[in-house]
Protein backbone atom coordinates (compact mmCIF):
# COMPACT_ATOMS: atom_id res chain seq x y z
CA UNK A 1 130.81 -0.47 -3.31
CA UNK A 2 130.68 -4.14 -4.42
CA UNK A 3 130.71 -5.14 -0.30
CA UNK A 4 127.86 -2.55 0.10
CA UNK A 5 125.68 -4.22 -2.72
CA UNK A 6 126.55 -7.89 -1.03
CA UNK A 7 125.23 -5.97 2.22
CA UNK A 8 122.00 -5.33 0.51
CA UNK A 9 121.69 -7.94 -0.52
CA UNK A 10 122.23 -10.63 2.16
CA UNK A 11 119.80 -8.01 4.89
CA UNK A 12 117.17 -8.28 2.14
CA UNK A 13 117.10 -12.20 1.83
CA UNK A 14 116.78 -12.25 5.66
CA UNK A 15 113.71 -9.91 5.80
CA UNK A 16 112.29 -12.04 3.19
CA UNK A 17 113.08 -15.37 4.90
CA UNK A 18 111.62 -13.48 8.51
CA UNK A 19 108.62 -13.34 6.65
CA UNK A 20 105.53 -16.16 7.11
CA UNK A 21 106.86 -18.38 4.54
CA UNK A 22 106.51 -22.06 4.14
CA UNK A 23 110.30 -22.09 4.21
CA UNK A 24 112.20 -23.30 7.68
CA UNK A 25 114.11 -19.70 8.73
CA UNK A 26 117.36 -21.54 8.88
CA UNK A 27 117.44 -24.18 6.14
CA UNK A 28 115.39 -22.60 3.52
CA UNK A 29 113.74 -26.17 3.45
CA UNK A 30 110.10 -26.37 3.65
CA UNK A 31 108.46 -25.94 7.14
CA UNK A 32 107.67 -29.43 9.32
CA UNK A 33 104.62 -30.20 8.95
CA UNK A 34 102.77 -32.89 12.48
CA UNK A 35 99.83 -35.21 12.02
CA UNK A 36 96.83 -34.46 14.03
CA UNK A 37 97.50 -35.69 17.75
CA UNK A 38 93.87 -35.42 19.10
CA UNK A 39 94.62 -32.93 21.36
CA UNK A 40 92.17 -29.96 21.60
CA UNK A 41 92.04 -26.24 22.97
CA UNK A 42 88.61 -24.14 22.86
CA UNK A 43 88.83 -20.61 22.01
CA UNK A 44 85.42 -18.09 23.24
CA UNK A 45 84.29 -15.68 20.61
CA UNK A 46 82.16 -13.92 23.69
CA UNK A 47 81.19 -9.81 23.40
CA UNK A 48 84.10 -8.55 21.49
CA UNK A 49 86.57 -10.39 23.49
CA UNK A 50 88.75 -13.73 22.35
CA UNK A 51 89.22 -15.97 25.51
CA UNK A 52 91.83 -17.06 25.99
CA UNK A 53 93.26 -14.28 23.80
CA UNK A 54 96.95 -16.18 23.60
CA UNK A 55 96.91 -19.88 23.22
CA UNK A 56 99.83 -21.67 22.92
CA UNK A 57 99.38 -25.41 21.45
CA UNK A 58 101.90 -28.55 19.95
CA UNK A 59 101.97 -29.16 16.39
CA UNK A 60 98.74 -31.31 15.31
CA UNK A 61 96.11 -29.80 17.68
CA UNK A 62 93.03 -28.59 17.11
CA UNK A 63 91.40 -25.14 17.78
CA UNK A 64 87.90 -24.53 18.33
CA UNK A 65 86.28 -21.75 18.20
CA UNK A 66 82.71 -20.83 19.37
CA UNK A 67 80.93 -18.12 18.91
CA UNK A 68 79.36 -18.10 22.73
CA UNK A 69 78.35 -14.41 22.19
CA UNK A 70 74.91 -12.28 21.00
CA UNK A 71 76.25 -10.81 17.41
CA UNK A 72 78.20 -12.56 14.44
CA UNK A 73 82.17 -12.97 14.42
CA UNK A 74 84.50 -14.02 12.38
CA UNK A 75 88.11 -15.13 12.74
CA UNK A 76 90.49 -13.88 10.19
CA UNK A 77 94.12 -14.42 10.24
CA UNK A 78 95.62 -10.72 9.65
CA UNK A 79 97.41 -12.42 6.73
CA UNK A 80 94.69 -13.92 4.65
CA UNK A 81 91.88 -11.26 4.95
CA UNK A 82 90.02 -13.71 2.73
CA UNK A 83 91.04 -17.01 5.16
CA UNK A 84 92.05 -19.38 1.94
CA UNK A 85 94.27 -20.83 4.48
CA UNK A 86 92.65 -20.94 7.69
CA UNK A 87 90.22 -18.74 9.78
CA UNK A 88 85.86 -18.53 8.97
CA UNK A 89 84.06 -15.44 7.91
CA UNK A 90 81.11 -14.21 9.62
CA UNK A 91 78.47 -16.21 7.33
CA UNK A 92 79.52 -19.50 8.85
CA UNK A 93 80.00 -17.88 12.56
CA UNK A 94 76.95 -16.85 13.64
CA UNK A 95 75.95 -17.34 17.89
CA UNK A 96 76.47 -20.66 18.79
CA UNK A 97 78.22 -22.10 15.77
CA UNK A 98 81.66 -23.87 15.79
CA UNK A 99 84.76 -23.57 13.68
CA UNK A 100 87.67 -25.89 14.19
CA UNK A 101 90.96 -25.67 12.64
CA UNK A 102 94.09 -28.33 13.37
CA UNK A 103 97.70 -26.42 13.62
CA UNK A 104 100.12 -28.83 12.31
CA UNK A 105 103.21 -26.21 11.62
CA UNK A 106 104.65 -24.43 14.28
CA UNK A 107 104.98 -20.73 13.81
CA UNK A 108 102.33 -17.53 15.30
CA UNK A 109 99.00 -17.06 14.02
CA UNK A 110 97.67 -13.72 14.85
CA UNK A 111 93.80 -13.39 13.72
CA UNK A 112 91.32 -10.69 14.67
CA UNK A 113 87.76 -10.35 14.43
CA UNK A 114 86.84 -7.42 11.31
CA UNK A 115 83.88 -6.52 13.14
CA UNK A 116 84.88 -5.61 16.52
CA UNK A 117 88.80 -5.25 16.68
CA UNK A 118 91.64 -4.73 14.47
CA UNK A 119 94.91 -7.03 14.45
CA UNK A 120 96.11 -5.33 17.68
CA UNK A 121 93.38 -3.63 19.25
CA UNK A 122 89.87 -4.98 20.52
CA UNK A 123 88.83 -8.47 19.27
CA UNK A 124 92.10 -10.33 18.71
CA UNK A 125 94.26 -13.45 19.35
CA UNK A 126 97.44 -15.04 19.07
CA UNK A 127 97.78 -18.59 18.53
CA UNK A 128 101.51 -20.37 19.26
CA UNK A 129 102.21 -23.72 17.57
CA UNK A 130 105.33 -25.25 18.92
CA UNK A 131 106.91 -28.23 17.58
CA UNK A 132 105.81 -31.74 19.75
């Protein structure tokens, strides 16, 4: 019984730790964090569509998006559904406007657009951060 409880608990500290924490996975340290290294990717918000819809940067770049399209978007990371982290709500992404965010942990950022998609169907993206 007691090696069952120990089982438990040990698979339930690892689900935990597999979450989006600011923890490092393996140390249970906090997450490396990179200064901004002036690098830059664009990301489209054009007709319902993110392009490129997977962008894979290093540590300390920035991401722009622009809204290149005819309606309002929004880019909302399908974590923070009111983007106190990262991400810009449709009020400050109307046609033509610019949002730019710097990635400076590594980890996947998955974000959608609440208009037009759904985390994994429509208007959506996956950003990569790797470590320099």
């Amino acid at each position: 019984m007691r090696r069952a409880i120990i089982a438990v608990i040990v698979v339930a500290a690892l689900g935990v730790s597999s979450c989006g924490s600011d923890l490092d996975d393996s140390l249970g340290a906090p997450k490396p964090t990179y200064a901004p290294n002036g690098q830059t990717a664009k990301v489209l918000s054009l007709d319902n569509n993110f392009i490129p819809q997977t962008v894979t940067v290093a540590a300390g770049t920035a991401i722009e998006f622009h809204n290149n399209g005819r309606n309002d978007h929004n880019v909302v990371p399908v974590d923070d559904l009111k983007v106190t982290t990262w991400g810009v709500l449709e009020a400050g992404f109307h046609p033509t406007d610019t949002y730019t965010h710097v990635f400076d942990t590594p980890g996947t950022y998955v974000y959608y657009c609440t208009i037009h998609g759904t985390p994994k169907a429509a208007m959506f993206g996956t950003i990569t951060v790797t470590a320099p």
